[in-house]
C-alpha atoms as a PDB file:
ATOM      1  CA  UNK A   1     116.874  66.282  87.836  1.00  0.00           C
ATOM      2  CA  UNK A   2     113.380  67.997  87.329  1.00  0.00           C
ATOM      3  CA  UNK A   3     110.591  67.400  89.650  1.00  0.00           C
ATOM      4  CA  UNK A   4     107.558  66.016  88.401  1.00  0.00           C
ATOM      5  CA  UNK A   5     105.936  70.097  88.761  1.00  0.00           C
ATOM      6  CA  UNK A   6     108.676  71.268  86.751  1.00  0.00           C
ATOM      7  CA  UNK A   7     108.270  68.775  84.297  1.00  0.00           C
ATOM      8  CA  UNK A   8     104.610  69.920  84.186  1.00  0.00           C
ATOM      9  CA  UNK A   9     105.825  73.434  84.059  1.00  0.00           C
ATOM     10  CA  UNK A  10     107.910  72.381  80.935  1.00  0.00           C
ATOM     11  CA  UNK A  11     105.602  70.447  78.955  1.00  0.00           C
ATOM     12  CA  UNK A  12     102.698  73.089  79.515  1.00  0.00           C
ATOM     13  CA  UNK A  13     105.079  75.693  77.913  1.00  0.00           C
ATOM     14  CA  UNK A  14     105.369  73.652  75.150  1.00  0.00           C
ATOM     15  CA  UNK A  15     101.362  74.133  74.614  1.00  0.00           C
ATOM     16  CA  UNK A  16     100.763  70.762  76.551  1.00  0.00           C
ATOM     17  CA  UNK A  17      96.544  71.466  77.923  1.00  0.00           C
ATOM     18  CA  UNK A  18      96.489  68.420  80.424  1.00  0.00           C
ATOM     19  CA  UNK A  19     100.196  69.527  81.885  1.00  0.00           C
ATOM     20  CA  UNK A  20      98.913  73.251  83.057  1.00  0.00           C
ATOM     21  CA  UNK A  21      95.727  71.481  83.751  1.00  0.00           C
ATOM     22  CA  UNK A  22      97.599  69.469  86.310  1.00  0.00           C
ATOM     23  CA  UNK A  23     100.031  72.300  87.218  1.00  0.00           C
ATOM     24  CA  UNK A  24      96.943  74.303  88.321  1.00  0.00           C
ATOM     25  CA  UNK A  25      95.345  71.936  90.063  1.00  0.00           C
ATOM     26  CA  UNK A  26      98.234  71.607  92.462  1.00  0.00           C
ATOM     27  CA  UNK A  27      97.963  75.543  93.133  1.00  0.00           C
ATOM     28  CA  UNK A  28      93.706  76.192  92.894  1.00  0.00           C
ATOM     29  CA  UNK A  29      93.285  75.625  96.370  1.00  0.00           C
ATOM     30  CA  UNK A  30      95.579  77.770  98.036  1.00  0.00           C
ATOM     31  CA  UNK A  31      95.523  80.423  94.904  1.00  0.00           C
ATOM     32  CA  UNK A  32      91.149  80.676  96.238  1.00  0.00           C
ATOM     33  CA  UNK A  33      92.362  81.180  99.706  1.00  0.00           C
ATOM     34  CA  UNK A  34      94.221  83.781  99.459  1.00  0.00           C
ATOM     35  CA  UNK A  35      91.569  85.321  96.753  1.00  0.00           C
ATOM     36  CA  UNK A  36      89.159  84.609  99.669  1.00  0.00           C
ATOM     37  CA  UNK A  37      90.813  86.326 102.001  1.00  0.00           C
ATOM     38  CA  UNK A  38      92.119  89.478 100.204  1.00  0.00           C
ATOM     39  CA  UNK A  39      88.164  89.684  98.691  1.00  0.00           C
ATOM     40  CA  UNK A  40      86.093  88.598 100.959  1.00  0.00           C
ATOM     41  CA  UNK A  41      83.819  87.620  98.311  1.00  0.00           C
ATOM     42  CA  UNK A  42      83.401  83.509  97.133  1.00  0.00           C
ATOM     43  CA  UNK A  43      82.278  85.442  93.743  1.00  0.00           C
ATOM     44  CA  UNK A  44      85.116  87.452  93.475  1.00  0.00           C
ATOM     45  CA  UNK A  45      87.420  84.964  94.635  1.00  0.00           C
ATOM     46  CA  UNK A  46      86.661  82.379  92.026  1.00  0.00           C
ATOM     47  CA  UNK A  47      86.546  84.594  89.095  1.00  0.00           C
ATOM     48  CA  UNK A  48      90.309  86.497  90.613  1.00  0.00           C
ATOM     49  CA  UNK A  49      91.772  83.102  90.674  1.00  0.00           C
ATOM     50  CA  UNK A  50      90.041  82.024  86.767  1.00  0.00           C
ATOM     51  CA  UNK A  51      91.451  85.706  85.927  1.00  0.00           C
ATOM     52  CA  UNK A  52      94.908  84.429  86.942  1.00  0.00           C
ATOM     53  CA  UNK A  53      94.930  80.987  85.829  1.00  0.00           C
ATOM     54  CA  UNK A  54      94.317  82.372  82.384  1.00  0.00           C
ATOM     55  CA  UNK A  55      97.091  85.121  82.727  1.00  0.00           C
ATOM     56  CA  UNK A  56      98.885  82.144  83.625  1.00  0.00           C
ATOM     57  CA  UNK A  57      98.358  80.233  80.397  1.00  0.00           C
ATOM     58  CA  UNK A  58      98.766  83.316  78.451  1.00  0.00           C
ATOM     59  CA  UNK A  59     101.946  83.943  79.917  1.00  0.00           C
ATOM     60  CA  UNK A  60     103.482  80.591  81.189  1.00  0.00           C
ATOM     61  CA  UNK A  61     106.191  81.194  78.315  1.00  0.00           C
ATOM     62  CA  UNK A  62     107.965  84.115  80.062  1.00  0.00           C
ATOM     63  CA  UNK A  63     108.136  81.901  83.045  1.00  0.00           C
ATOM     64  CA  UNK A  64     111.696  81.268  83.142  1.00  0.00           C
ATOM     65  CA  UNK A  65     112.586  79.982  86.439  1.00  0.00           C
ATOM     66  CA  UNK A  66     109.788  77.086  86.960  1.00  0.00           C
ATOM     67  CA  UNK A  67     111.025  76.505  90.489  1.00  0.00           C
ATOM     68  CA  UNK A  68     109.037  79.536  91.275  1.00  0.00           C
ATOM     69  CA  UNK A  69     105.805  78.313  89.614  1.00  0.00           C
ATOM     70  CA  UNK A  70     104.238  79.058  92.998  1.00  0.00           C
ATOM     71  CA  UNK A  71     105.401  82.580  94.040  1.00  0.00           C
ATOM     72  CA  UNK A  72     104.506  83.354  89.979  1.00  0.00           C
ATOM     73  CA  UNK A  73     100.998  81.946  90.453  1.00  0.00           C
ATOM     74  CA  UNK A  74     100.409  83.488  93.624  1.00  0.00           C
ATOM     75  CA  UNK A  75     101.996  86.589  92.040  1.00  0.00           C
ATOM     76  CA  UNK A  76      99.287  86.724  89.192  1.00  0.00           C
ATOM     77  CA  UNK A  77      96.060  86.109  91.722  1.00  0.00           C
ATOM     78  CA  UNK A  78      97.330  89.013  93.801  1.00  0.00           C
ATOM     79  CA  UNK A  79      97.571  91.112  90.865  1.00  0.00           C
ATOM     80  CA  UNK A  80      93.738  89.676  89.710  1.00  0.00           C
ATOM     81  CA  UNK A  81      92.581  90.552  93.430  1.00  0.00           C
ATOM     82  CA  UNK A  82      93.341  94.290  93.767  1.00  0.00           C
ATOM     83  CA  UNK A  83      92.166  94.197  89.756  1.00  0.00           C
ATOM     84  CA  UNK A  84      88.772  92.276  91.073  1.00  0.00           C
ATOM     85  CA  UNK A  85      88.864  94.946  94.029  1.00  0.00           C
ATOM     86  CA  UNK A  86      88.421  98.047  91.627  1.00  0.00           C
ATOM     87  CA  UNK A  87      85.442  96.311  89.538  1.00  0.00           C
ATOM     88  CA  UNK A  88      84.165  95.415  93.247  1.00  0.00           C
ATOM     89  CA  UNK A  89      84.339  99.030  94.320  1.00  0.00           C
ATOM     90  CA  UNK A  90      82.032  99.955  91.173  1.00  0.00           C
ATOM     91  CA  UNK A  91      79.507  97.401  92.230  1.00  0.00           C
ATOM     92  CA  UNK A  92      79.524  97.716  95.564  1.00  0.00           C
ATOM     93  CA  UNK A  93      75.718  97.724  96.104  1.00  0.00           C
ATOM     94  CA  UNK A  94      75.936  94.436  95.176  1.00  0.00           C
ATOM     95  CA  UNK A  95      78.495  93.208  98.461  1.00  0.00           C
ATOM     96  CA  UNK A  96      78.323  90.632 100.719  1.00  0.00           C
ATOM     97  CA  UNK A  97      80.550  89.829 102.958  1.00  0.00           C
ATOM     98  CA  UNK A  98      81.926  86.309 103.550  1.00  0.00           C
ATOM     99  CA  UNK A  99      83.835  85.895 107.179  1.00  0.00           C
ATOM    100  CA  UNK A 100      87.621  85.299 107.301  1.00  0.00           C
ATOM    101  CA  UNK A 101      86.486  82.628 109.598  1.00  0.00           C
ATOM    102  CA  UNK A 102      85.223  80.339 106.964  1.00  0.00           C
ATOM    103  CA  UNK A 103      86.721  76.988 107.541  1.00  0.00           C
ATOM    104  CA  UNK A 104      86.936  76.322 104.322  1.00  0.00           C
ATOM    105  CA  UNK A 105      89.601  79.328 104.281  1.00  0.00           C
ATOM    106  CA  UNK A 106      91.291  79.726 107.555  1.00  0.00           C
ATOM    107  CA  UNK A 107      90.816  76.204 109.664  1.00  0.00           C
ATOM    108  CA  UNK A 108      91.355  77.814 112.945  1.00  0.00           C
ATOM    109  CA  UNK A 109      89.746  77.904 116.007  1.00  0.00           C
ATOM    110  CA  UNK A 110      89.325  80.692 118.014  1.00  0.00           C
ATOM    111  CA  UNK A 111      86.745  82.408 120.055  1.00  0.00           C
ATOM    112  CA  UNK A 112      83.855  83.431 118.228  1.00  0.00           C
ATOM    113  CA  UNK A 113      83.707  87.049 119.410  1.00  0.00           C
ATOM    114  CA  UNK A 114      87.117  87.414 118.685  1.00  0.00           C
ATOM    115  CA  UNK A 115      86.958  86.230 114.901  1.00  0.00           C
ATOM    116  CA  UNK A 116      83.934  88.506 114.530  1.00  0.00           C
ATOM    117  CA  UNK A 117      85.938  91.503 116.199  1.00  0.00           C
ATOM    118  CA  UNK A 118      89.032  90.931 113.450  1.00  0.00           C
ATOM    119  CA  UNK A 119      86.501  90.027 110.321  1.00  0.00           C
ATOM    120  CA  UNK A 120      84.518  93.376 111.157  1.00  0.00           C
ATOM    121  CA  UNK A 121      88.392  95.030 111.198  1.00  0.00           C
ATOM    122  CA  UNK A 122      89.934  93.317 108.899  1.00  0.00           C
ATOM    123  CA  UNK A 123      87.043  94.077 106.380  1.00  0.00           C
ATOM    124  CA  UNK A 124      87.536  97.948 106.789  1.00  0.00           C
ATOM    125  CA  UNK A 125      91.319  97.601 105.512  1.00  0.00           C
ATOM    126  CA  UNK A 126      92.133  98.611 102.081  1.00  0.00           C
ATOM    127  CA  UNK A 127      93.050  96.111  99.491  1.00  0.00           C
ATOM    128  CA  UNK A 128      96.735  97.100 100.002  1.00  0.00           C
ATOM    129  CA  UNK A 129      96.523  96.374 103.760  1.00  0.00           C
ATOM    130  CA  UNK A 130      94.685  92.813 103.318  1.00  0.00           C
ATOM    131  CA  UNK A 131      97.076  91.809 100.350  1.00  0.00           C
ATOM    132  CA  UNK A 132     100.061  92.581 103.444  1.00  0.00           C
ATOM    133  CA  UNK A 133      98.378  90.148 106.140  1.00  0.00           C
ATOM    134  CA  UNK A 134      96.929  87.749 104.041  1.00  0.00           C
ATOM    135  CA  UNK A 135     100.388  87.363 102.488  1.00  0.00           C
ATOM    136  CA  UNK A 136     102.674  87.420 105.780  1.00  0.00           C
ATOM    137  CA  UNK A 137     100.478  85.843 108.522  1.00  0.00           C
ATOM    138  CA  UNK A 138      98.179  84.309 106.722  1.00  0.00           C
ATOM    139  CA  UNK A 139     100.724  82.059 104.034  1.00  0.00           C
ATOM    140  CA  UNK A 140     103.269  82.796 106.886  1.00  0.00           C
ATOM    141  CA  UNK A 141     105.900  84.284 103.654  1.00  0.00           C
ATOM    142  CA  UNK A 142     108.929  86.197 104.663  1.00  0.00           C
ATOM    143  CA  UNK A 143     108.745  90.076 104.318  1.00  0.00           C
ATOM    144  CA  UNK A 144     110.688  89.715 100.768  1.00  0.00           C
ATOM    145  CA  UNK A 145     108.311  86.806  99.562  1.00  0.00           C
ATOM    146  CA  UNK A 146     104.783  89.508 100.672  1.00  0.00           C
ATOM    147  CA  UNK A 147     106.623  91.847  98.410  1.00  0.00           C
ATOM    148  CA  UNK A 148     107.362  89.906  95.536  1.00  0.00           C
ATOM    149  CA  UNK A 149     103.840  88.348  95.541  1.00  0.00           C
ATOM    150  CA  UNK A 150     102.449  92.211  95.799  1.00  0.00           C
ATOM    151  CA  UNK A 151     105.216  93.348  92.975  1.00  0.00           C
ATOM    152  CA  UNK A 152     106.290  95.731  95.213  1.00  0.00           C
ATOM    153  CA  UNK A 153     110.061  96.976  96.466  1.00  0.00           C
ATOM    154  CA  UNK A 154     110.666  95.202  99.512  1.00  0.00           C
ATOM    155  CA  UNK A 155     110.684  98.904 101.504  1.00  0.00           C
ATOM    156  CA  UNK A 156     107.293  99.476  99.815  1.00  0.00           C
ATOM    157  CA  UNK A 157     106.301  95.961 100.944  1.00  0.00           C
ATOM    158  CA  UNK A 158     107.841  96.655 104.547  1.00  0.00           C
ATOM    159  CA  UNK A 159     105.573 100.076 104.333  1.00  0.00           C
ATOM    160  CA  UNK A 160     102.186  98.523 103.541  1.00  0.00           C
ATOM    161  CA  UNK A 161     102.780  95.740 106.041  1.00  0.00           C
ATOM    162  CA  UNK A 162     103.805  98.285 108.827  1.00  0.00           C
ATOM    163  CA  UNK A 163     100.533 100.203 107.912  1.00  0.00           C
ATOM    164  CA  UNK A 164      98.208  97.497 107.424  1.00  0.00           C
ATOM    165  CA  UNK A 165      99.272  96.254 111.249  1.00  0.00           C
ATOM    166  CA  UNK A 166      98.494 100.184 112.859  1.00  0.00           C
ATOM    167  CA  UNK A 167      95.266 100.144 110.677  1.00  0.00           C
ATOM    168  CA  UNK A 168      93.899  97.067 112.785  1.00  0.00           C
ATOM    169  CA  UNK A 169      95.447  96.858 115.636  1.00  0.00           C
ATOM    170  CA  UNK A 170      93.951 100.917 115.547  1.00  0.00           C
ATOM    171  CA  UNK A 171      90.179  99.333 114.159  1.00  0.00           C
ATOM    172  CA  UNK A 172      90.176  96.575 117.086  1.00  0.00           C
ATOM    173  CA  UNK A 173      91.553  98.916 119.714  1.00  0.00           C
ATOM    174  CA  UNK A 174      88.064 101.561 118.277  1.00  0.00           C
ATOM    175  CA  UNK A 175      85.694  98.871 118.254  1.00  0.00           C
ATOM    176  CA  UNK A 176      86.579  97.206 121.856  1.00  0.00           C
ATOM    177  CA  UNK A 177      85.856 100.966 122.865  1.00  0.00           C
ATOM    178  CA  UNK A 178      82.120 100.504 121.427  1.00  0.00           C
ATOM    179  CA  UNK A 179      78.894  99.749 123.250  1.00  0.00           C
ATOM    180  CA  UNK A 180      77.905  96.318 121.948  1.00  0.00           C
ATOM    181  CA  UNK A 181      74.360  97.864 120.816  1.00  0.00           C
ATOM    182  CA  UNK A 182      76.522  99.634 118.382  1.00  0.00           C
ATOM    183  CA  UNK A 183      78.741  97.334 116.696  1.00  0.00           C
ATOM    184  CA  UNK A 184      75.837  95.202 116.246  1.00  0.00           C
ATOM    185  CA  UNK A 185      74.227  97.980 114.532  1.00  0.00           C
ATOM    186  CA  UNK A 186      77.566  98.941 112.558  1.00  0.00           C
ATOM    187  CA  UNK A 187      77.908  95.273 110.729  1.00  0.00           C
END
Protein backbone atom coordinates (compact mmCIF):
# COMPACT_ATOMS: atom_id res chain seq x y z
CA UNK A 1 0.00 0.00 0.00
CA UNK A 2 1.55 3.48 -0.95
CA UNK A 3 1.55 6.29 1.41
CA UNK A 4 -0.08 9.32 0.50
CA UNK A 5 3.97 10.92 -0.17
CA UNK A 6 4.60 8.15 -2.37
CA UNK A 7 1.58 8.55 -4.14
CA UNK A 8 2.68 12.20 -4.58
CA UNK A 9 6.05 10.96 -5.55
CA UNK A 10 4.26 8.85 -8.29
CA UNK A 11 1.90 11.15 -9.77
CA UNK A 12 4.61 14.04 -9.90
CA UNK A 13 6.74 11.63 -12.07
CA UNK A 14 4.08 11.32 -14.24
CA UNK A 15 4.43 15.32 -14.93
CA UNK A 16 1.64 15.96 -12.23
CA UNK A 17 2.67 20.19 -11.12
CA UNK A 18 0.33 20.29 -7.95
CA UNK A 19 1.75 16.59 -6.76
CA UNK A 20 5.65 17.86 -6.56
CA UNK A 21 4.12 21.07 -5.49
CA UNK A 22 2.79 19.24 -2.49
CA UNK A 23 5.75 16.80 -2.28
CA UNK A 24 7.97 19.88 -1.73
CA UNK A 25 6.11 21.51 0.52
CA UNK A 26 6.37 18.65 2.96
CA UNK A 27 10.35 18.90 2.64
CA UNK A 28 10.94 23.15 2.20
CA UNK A 29 11.24 23.62 5.70
CA UNK A 30 13.72 21.33 6.82
CA UNK A 31 15.52 21.33 3.13
CA UNK A 32 16.11 25.72 4.31
CA UNK A 33 17.45 24.54 7.56
CA UNK A 34 19.90 22.66 6.71
CA UNK A 35 20.74 25.27 3.68
CA UNK A 36 20.77 27.72 6.65
CA UNK A 37 23.00 26.08 8.51
CA UNK A 38 25.61 24.73 6.01
CA UNK A 39 25.46 28.67 4.45
CA UNK A 40 24.97 30.77 6.89
CA UNK A 41 23.38 33.02 4.53
CA UNK A 42 19.11 33.46 4.39
CA UNK A 43 20.15 34.53 0.62
CA UNK A 44 22.03 31.68 -0.10
CA UNK A 45 19.89 29.40 1.66
CA UNK A 46 16.75 30.15 -0.24
CA UNK A 47 18.18 30.22 -3.63
CA UNK A 48 20.38 26.46 -2.58
CA UNK A 49 17.10 25.02 -1.67
CA UNK A 50 15.10 26.72 -5.21
CA UNK A 51 18.46 25.27 -6.91
CA UNK A 52 17.46 21.83 -5.58
CA UNK A 53 13.85 21.82 -5.81
CA UNK A 54 14.35 22.39 -9.50
CA UNK A 55 17.09 19.60 -9.81
CA UNK A 56 14.41 17.84 -8.18
CA UNK A 57 11.77 18.34 -10.85
CA UNK A 58 14.28 17.89 -13.49
CA UNK A 59 15.24 14.73 -12.18
CA UNK A 60 12.29 13.23 -10.11
CA UNK A 61 12.16 10.48 -13.01
CA UNK A 62 15.42 8.71 -12.01
CA UNK A 63 14.00 8.58 -8.58
CA UNK A 64 13.40 5.03 -8.28
CA UNK A 65 12.96 4.18 -4.76
CA UNK A 66 10.29 7.00 -3.58
CA UNK A 67 10.58 5.81 0.00
CA UNK A 68 13.72 7.79 -0.01
CA UNK A 69 12.14 11.01 -1.36
CA UNK A 70 13.70 12.61 1.72
CA UNK A 71 17.36 11.43 1.88
CA UNK A 72 17.12 12.28 -2.25
CA UNK A 73 15.89 15.80 -1.49
CA UNK A 74 18.16 16.41 1.20
CA UNK A 75 20.77 14.79 -1.08
CA UNK A 76 20.22 17.46 -3.90
CA UNK A 77 20.25 20.72 -1.34
CA UNK A 78 23.57 19.46 -0.02
CA UNK A 79 24.89 19.17 -3.38
CA UNK A 80 23.23 23.00 -4.19
CA UNK A 81 24.99 24.19 -0.81
CA UNK A 82 28.70 23.41 -1.39
CA UNK A 83 27.63 24.54 -5.27
CA UNK A 84 26.10 27.96 -3.57
CA UNK A 85 29.41 27.88 -1.36
CA UNK A 86 31.83 28.28 -4.45
CA UNK A 87 29.65 31.25 -6.08
CA UNK A 88 29.69 32.57 -2.28
CA UNK A 89 33.46 32.38 -2.13
CA UNK A 90 33.60 34.65 -5.43
CA UNK A 91 31.39 37.21 -3.81
CA UNK A 92 32.51 37.22 -0.66
CA UNK A 93 32.67 41.03 -0.18
CA UNK A 94 29.25 40.83 -0.27
CA UNK A 95 28.85 38.31 3.24
CA UNK A 96 26.91 38.52 6.06
CA UNK A 97 26.67 36.33 8.46
CA UNK A 98 23.40 34.98 9.91
CA UNK A 99 23.88 33.11 13.55
CA UNK A 100 23.32 29.33 13.86
CA UNK A 101 21.30 30.51 16.73
CA UNK A 102 18.44 31.76 14.72
CA UNK A 103 15.32 30.29 16.12
CA UNK A 104 13.89 30.05 13.16
CA UNK A 105 16.78 27.36 12.42
CA UNK A 106 17.96 25.70 15.52
CA UNK A 107 15.07 26.22 18.42
CA UNK A 108 17.43 25.71 21.21
CA UNK A 109 18.27 27.35 24.14
CA UNK A 110 21.47 27.77 25.40
CA UNK A 111 23.64 30.36 26.92
CA UNK A 112 24.20 33.23 24.87
CA UNK A 113 28.00 33.36 25.12
CA UNK A 114 28.16 29.94 24.37
CA UNK A 115 26.09 30.07 20.99
CA UNK A 116 28.21 33.08 20.04
CA UNK A 117 31.52 31.07 20.95
CA UNK A 118 30.28 27.95 18.46
CA UNK A 119 28.65 30.45 15.62
CA UNK A 120 32.11 32.42 15.58
CA UNK A 121 33.70 28.54 15.26
CA UNK A 122 31.47 26.98 13.47
CA UNK A 123 31.61 29.84 10.81
CA UNK A 124 35.46 29.33 10.26
CA UNK A 125 34.79 25.53 9.16
CA UNK A 126 34.93 24.68 5.59
CA UNK A 127 31.87 23.75 3.71
CA UNK A 128 32.94 20.06 4.00
CA UNK A 129 33.15 20.32 7.82
CA UNK A 130 29.60 22.18 8.24
CA UNK A 131 27.89 19.76 5.64
CA UNK A 132 29.39 16.80 8.49
CA UNK A 133 27.69 18.53 11.68
CA UNK A 134 24.86 19.97 10.21
CA UNK A 135 24.09 16.50 8.84
CA UNK A 136 24.94 14.25 12.05
CA UNK A 137 24.10 16.49 15.07
CA UNK A 138 22.18 18.78 13.67
CA UNK A 139 19.33 16.22 11.64
CA UNK A 140 20.73 13.70 14.26
CA UNK A 141 21.37 11.02 10.79
CA UNK A 142 23.46 7.99 11.34
CA UNK A 143 27.14 8.15 10.05
CA UNK A 144 25.91 6.17 6.72
CA UNK A 145 22.80 8.55 6.24
CA UNK A 146 25.71 12.07 6.61
CA UNK A 147 27.42 10.19 3.86
CA UNK A 148 24.83 9.44 1.56
CA UNK A 149 23.33 12.97 1.91
CA UNK A 150 27.14 14.34 1.19
CA UNK A 151 27.54 11.53 -1.79
CA UNK A 152 30.40 10.47 -0.19
CA UNK A 153 31.90 6.70 0.76
CA UNK A 154 30.92 6.14 4.16
CA UNK A 155 35.00 6.12 5.18
CA UNK A 156 35.15 9.49 3.37
CA UNK A 157 32.03 10.52 5.31
CA UNK A 158 33.58 9.01 8.65
CA UNK A 159 36.85 11.25 7.58
CA UNK A 160 35.16 14.64 7.15
CA UNK A 161 33.07 14.09 10.26
CA UNK A 162 36.22 13.08 12.35
CA UNK A 163 37.87 16.33 10.96
CA UNK A 164 35.13 18.67 11.12
CA UNK A 165 34.86 17.65 15.14
CA UNK A 166 39.07 18.42 15.73
CA UNK A 167 38.51 21.63 13.59
CA UNK A 168 36.05 23.04 16.37
CA UNK A 169 36.54 21.52 19.20
CA UNK A 170 40.46 22.99 18.10
CA UNK A 171 38.60 26.76 17.10
CA UNK A 172 36.64 26.81 20.61
CA UNK A 173 39.55 25.44 22.61
CA UNK A 174 41.77 28.90 20.52
CA UNK A 175 39.17 31.29 21.13
CA UNK A 176 38.43 30.45 25.04
CA UNK A 177 42.33 31.16 25.09
CA UNK A 178 41.54 34.88 23.76
CA UNK A 179 41.27 38.13 25.68
CA UNK A 180 37.63 39.13 25.24
CA UNK A 181 38.86 42.65 23.73
CA UNK A 182 39.97 40.45 20.96
CA UNK A 183 37.32 38.23 19.91
CA UNK A 184 35.16 41.15 19.96
CA UNK A 185 37.44 42.72 17.60
CA UNK A 186 37.87 39.35 15.49
CA UNK A 187 33.87 39.02 14.62
Amino acid sequence: MLTGEQELVGRAQRGDREAFTALASLYVDRLYAVATLMLHRRDAAEDAVQEALIRAWRDLHALRDAERVGAWLRRLVVRACYDEARHSRRHAAQLTVMPIHDPAVAGHEAPAIAREALDRAFRRLSIDHRAAIVLRYFLDLSVPEMADAMSVPLGTGKSRLHHAERALRAVLEADDRLPSRVREVGR
